[in-house]
N, C-alpha and C. Protein backbone atom coordinates (compact mmCIF):
# COMPACT_ATOMS: atom_id res chain seq x y z
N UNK A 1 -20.67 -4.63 2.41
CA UNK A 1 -20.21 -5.77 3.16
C UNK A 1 -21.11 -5.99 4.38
N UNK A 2 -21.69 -5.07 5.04
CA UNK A 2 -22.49 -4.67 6.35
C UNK A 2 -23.85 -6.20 5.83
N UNK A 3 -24.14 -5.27 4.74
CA UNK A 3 -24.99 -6.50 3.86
C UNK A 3 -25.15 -7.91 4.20
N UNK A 4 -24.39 -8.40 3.35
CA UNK A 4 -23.58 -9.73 3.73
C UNK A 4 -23.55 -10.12 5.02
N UNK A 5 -23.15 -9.60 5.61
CA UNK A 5 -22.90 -9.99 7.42
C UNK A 5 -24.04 -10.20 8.01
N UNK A 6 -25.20 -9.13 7.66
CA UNK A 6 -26.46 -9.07 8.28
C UNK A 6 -27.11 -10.46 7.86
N UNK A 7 -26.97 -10.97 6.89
CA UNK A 7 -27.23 -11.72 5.68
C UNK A 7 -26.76 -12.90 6.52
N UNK A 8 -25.82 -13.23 6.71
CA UNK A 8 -25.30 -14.42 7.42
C UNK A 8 -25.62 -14.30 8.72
N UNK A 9 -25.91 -13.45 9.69
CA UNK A 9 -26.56 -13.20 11.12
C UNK A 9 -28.00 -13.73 10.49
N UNK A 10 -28.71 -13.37 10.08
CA UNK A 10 -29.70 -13.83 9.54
C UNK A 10 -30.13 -15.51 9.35
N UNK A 11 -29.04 -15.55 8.50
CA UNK A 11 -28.81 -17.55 8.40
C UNK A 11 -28.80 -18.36 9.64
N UNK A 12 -27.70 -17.38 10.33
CA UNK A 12 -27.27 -18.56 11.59
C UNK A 12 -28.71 -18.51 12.61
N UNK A 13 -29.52 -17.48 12.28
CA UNK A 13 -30.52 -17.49 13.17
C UNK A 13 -31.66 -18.59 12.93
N UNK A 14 -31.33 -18.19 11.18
CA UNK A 14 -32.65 -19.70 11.30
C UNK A 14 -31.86 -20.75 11.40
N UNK A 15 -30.73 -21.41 11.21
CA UNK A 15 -30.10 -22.49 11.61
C UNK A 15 -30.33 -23.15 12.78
N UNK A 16 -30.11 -21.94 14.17
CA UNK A 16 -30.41 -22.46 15.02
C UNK A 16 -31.84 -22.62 15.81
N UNK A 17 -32.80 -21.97 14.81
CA UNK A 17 -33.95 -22.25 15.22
C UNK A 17 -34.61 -23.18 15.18
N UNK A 18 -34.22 -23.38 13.33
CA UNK A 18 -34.77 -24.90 12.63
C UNK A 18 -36.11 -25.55 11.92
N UNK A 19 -36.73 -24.08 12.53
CA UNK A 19 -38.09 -24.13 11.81
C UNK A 19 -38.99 -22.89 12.51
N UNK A 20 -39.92 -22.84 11.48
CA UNK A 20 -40.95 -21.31 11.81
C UNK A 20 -42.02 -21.59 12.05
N UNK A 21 -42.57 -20.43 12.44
CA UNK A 21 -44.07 -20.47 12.33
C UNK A 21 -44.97 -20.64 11.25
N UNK A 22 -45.13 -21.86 11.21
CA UNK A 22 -46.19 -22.53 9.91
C UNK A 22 -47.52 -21.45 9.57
N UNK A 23 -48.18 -21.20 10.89
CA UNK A 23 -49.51 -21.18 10.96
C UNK A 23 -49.52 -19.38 10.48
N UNK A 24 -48.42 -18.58 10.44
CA UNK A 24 -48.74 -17.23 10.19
C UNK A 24 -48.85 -16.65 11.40
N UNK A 25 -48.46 -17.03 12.47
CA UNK A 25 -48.63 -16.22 13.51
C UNK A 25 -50.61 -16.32 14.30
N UNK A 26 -51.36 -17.20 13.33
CA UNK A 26 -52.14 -17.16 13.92
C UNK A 26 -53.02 -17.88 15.03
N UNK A 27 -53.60 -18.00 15.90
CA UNK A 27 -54.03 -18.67 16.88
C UNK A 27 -54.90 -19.05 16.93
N UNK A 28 -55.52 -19.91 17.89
CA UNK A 28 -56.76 -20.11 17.82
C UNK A 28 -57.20 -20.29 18.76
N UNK A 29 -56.99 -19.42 19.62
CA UNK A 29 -57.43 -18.72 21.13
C UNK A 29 -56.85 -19.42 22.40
N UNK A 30 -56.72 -20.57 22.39
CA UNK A 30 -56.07 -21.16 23.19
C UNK A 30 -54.61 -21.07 24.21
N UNK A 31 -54.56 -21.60 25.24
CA UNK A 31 -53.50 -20.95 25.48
C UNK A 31 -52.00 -21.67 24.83
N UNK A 32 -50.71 -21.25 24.77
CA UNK A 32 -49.64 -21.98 24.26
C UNK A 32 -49.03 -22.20 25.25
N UNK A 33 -47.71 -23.38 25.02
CA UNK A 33 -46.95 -24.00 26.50
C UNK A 33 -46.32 -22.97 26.53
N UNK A 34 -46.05 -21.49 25.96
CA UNK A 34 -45.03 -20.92 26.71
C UNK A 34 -45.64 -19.85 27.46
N UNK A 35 -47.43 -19.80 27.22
CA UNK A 35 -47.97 -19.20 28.59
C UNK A 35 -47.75 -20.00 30.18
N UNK A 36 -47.72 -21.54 30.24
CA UNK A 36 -47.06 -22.01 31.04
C UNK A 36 -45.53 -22.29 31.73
N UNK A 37 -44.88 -22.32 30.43
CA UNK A 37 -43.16 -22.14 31.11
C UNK A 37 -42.49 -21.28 31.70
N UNK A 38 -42.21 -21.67 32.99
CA UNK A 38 -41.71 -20.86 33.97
C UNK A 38 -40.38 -19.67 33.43
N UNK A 39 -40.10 -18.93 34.17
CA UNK A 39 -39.12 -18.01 33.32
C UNK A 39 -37.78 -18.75 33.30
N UNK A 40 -37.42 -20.00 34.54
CA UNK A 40 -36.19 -20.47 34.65
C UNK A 40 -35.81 -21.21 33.75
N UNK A 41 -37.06 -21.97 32.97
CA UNK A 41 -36.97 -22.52 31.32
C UNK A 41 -36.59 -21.77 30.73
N UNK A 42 -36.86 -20.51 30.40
CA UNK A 42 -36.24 -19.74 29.24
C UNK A 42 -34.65 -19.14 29.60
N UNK A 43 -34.59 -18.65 30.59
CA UNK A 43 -33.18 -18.80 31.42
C UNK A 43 -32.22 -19.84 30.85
N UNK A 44 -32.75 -20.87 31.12
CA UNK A 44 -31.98 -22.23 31.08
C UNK A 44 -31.64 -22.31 29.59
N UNK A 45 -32.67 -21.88 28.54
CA UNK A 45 -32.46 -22.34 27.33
C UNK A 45 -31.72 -21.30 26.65
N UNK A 46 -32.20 -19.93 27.42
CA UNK A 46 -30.93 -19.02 26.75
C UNK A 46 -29.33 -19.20 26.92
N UNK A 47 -29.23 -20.34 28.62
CA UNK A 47 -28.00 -20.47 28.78
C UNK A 47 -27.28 -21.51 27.76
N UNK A 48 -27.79 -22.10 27.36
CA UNK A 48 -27.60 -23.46 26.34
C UNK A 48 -27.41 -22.71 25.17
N UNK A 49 -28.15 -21.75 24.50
CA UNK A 49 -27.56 -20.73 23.46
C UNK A 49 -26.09 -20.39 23.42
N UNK A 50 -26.10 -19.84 24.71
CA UNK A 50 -25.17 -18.88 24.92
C UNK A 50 -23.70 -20.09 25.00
N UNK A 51 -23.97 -20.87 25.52
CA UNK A 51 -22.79 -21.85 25.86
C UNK A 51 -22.37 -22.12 23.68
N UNK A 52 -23.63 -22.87 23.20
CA UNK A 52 -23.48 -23.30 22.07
C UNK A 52 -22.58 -22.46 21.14
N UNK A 53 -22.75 -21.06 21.13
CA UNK A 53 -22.09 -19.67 20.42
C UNK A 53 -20.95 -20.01 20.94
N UNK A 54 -20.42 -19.34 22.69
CA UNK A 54 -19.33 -19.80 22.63
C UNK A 54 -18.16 -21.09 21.69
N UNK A 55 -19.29 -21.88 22.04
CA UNK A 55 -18.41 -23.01 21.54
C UNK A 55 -18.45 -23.34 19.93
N UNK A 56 -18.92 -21.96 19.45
CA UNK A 56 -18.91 -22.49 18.04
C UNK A 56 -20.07 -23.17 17.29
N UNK A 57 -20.90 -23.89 18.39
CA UNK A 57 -21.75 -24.83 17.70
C UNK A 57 -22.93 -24.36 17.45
N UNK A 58 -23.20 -23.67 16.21
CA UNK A 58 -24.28 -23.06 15.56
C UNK A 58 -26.19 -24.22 14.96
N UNK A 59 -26.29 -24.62 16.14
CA UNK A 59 -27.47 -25.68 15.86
C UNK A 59 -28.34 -25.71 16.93
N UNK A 60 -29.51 -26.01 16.22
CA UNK A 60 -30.90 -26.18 16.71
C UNK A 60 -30.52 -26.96 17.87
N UNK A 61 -31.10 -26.34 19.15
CA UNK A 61 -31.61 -26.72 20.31
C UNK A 61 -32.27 -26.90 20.87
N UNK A 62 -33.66 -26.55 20.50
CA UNK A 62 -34.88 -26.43 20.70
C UNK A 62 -35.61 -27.76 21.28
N UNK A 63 -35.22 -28.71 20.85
CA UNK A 63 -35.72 -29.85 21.37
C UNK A 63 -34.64 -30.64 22.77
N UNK A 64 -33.92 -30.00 23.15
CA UNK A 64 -32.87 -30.27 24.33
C UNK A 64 -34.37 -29.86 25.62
N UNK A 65 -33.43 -30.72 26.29
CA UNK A 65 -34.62 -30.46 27.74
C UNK A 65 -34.64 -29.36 28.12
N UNK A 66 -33.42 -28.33 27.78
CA UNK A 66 -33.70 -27.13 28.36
C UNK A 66 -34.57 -26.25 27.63
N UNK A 67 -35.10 -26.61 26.30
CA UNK A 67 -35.58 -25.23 25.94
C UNK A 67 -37.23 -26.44 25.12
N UNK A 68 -36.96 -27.06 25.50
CA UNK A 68 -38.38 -28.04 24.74
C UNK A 68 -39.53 -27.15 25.35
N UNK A 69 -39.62 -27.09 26.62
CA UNK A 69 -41.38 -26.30 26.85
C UNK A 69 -41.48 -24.80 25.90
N UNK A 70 -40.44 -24.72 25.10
CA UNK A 70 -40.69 -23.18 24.58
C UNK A 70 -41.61 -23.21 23.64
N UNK A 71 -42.03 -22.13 23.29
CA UNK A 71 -42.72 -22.23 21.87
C UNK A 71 -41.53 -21.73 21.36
N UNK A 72 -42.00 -21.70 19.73
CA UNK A 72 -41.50 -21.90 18.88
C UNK A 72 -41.15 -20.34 18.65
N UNK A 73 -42.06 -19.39 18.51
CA UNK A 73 -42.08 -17.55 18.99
C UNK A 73 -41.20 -17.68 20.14
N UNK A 74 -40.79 -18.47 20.96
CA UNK A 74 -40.31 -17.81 22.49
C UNK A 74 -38.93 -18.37 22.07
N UNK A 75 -38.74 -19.54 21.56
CA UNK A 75 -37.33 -20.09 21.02
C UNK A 75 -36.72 -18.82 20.26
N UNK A 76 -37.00 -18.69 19.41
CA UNK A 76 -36.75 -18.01 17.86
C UNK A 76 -36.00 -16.58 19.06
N UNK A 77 -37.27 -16.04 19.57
CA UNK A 77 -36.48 -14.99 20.52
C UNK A 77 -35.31 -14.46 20.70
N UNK A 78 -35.46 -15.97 21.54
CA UNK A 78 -33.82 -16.35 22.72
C UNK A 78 -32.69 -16.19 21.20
N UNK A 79 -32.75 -17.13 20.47
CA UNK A 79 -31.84 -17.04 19.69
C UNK A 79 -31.79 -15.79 19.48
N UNK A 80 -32.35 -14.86 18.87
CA UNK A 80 -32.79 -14.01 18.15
C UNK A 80 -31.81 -13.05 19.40
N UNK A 81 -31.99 -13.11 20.68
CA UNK A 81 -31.32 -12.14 21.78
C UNK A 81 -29.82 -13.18 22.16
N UNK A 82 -29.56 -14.08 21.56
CA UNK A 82 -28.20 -14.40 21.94
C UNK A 82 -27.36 -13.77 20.88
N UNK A 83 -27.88 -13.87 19.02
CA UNK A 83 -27.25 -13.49 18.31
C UNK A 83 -27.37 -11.94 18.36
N UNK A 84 -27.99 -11.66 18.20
CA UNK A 84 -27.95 -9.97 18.98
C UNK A 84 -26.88 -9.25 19.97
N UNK A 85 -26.41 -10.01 20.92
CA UNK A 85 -26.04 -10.01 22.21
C UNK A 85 -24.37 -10.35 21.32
N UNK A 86 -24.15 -10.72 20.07
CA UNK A 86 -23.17 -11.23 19.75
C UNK A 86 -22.88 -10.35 18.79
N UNK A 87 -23.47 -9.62 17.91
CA UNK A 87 -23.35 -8.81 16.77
C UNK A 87 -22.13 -8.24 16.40
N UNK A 88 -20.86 -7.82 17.62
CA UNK A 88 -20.12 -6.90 16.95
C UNK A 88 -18.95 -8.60 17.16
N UNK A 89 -19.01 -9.67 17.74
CA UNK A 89 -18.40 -10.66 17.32
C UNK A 89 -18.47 -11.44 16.19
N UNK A 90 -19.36 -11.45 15.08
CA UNK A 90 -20.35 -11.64 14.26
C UNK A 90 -19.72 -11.05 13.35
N UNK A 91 -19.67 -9.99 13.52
CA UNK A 91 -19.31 -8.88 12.27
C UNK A 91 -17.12 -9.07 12.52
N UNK A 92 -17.02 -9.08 13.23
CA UNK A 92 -15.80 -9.11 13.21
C UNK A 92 -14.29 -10.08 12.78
N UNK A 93 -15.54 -11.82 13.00
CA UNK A 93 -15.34 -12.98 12.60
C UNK A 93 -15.73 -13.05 10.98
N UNK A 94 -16.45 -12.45 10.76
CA UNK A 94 -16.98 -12.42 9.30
C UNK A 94 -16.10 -11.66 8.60
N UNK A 95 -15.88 -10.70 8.95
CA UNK A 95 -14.53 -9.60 8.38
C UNK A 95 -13.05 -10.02 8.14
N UNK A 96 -12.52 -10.72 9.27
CA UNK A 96 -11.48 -11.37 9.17
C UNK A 96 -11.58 -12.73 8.76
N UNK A 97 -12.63 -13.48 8.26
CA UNK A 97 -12.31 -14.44 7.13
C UNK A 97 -12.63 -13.73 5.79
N UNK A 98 -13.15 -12.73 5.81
CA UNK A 98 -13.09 -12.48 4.34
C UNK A 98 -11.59 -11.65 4.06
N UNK A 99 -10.77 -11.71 4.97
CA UNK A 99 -9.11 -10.99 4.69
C UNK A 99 -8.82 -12.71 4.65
N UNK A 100 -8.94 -13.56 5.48
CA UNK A 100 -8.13 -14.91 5.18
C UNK A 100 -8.51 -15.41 3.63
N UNK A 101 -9.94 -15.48 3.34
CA UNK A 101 -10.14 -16.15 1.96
C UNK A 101 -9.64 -15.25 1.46
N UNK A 102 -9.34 -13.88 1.36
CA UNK A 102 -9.30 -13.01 0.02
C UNK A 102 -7.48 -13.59 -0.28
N UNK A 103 -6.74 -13.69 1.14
CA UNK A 103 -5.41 -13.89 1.17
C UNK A 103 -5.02 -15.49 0.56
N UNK A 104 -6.08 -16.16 0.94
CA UNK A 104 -5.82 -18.11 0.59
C UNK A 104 -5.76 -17.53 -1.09
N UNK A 105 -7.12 -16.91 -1.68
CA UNK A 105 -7.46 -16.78 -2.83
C UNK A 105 -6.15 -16.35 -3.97
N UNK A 106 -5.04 -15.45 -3.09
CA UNK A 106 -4.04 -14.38 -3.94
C UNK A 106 -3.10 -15.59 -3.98
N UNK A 107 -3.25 -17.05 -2.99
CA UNK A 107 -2.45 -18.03 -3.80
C UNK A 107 -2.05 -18.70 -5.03
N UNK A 108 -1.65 -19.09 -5.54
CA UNK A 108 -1.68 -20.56 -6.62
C UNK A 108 -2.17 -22.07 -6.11
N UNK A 109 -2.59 -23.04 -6.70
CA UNK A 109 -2.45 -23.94 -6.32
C UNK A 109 -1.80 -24.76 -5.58
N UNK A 110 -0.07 -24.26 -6.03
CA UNK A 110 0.95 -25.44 -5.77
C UNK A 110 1.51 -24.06 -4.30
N UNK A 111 0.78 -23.36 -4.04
CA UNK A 111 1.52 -22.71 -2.65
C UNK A 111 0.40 -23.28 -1.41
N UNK A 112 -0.95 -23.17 -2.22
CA UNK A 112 -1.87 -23.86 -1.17
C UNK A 112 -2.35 -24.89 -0.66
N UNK A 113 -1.27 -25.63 -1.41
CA UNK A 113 -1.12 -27.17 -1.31
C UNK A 113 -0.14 -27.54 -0.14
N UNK A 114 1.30 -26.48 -0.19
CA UNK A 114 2.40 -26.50 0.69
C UNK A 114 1.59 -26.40 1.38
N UNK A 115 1.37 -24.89 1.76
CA UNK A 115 0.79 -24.70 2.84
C UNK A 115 -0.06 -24.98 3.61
N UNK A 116 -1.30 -26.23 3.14
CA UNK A 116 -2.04 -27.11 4.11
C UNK A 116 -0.92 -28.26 4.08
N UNK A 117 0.06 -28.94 3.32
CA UNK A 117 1.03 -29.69 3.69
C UNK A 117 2.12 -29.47 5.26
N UNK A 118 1.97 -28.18 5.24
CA UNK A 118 2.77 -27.44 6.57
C UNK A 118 2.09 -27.49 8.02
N UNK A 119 0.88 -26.85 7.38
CA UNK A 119 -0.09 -26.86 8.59
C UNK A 119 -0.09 -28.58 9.18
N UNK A 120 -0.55 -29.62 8.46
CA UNK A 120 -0.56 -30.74 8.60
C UNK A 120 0.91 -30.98 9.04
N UNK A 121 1.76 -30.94 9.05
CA UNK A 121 2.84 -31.59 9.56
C UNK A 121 3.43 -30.62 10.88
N UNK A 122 3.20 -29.46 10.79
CA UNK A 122 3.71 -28.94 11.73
C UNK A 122 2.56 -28.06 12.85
N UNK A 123 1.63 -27.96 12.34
CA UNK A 123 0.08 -27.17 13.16
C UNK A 123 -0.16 -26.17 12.90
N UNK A 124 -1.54 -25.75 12.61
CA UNK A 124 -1.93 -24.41 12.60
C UNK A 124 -1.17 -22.95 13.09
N UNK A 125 -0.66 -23.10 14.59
CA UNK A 125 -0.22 -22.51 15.26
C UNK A 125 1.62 -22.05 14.79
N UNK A 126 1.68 -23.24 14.57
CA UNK A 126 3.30 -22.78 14.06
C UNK A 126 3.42 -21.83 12.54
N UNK A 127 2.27 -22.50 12.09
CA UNK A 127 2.56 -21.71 11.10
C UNK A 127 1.86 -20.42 10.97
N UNK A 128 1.29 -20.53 11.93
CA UNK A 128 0.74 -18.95 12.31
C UNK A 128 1.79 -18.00 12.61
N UNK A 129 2.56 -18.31 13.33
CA UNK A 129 3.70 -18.03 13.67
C UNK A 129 4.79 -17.89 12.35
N UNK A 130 4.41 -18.26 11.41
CA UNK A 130 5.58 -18.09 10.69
C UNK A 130 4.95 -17.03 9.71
N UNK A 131 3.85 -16.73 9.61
CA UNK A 131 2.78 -15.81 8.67
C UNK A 131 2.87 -14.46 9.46
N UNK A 132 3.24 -14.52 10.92
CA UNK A 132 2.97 -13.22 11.87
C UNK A 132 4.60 -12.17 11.03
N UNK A 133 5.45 -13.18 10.81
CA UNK A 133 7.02 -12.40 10.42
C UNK A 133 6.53 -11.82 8.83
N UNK A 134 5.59 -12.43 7.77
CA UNK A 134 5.37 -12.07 6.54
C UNK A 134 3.91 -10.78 6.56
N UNK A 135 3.33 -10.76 7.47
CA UNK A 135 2.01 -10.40 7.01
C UNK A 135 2.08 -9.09 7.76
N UNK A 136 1.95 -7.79 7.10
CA UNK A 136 2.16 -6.33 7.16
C UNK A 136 0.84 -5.74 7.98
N UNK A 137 0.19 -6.07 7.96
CA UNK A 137 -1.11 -5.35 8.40
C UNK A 137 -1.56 -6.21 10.13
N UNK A 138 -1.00 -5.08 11.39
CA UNK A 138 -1.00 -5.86 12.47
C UNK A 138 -2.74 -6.02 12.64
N UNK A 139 -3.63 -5.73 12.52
CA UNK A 139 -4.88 -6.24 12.79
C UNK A 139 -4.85 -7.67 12.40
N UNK A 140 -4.29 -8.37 11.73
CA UNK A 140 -4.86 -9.72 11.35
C UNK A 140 -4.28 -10.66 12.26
N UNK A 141 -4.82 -11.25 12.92
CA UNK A 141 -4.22 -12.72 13.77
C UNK A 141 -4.15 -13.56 13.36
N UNK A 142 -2.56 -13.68 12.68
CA UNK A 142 -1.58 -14.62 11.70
C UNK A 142 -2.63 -16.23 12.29
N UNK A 143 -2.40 -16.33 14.11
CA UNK A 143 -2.59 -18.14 14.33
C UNK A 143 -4.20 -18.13 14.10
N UNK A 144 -4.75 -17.41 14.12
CA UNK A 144 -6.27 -17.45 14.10
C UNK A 144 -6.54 -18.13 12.15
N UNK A 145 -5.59 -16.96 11.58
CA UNK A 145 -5.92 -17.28 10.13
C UNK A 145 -5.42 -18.44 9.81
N UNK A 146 -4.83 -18.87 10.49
CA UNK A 146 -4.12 -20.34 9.83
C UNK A 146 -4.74 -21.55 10.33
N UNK A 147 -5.06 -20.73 11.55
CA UNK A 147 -6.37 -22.31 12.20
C UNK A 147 -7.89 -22.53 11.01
N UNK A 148 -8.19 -20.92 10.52
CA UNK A 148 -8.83 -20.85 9.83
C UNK A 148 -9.08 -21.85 8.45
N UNK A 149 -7.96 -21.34 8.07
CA UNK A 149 -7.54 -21.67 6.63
C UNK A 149 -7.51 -23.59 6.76
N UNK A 150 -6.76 -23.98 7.82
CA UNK A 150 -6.73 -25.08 7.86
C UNK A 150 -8.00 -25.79 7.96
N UNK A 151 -9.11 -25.28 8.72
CA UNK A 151 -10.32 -26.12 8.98
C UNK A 151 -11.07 -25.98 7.53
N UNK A 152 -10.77 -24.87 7.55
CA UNK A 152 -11.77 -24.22 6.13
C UNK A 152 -11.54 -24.76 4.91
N UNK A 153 -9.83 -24.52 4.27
CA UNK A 153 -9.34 -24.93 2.92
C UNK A 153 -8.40 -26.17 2.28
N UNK A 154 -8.06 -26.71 3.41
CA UNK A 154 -7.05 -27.63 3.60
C UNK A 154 -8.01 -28.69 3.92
């Protein structure tokens, strides 16, 4: 499973990079803009990372004013040290949707139909709440899985 996870840390990294180094890493002596960009640029663009993770939003930034003077090696980085900086959240979010899908999966059709019918009429949250009284294993966060399930399967 470790696999997998690394595997998807992997993805989200090039996601938010968006593109590589064409040339092989090679140069042609010259200098690059990120021998010129000050360190408060890279600062700035790691903070725009870091905000984006929080918030979920797994996408290329690179061309935002905060991180445009980077190169493309100095971008990749930052990402590269935000998702890093995130790893055991990563692994832990990944773990507990694979207990929500494995749990959506042990449905039928006509229960997973109610049950985005429920969510929709009454909210994620309530019915999180009503999964916390059925579901035996306290590690799982009944409202988390149902916010889940709802964005995800419903």
């Amino acid at each position: 499973m470790r696999r997998t996870v690394y595997a998807l840390v992997a993805a989200a990294c090039v996601a938010l990079t968006g593109c590589s180094d064409t040339d092989g890493g090679k140069t042609d002596g010259k200098p690059t803009a990120s021998a010129s960009v000050p360190a408060s640029d890279s600062e700035a663009c790691k903070e725009l990372l870091e905000e984006n993770f929080a918030a979920g939003k797994d996408r290329n930034v690179s061309g935002s004013a905060e991180c445009q003077g980077l190169s493309t090696g100095k971008y990749q980085a930052l990402v590269e040290e935000v998702l890093t900086g995130h790893t055991d959240d990563i692994l832990d979010d990944a773990e507990a949707q694979l207990v929500y899908d494995e749990s959506w999966d042990a449905l039928d059709s006509e229960s997973q139909r109610a049950l985005c019918e429920l969510m929709d009429a009454q909210g994620p949250a309530a019915v999180g709440d009503l999964l916390a009284d059925r579901v035996t294993d306290p590690s799982v966060a009944t409202t988390a899985m149902a916010e889940y399930l709802h964005a995800e399967k419903c």
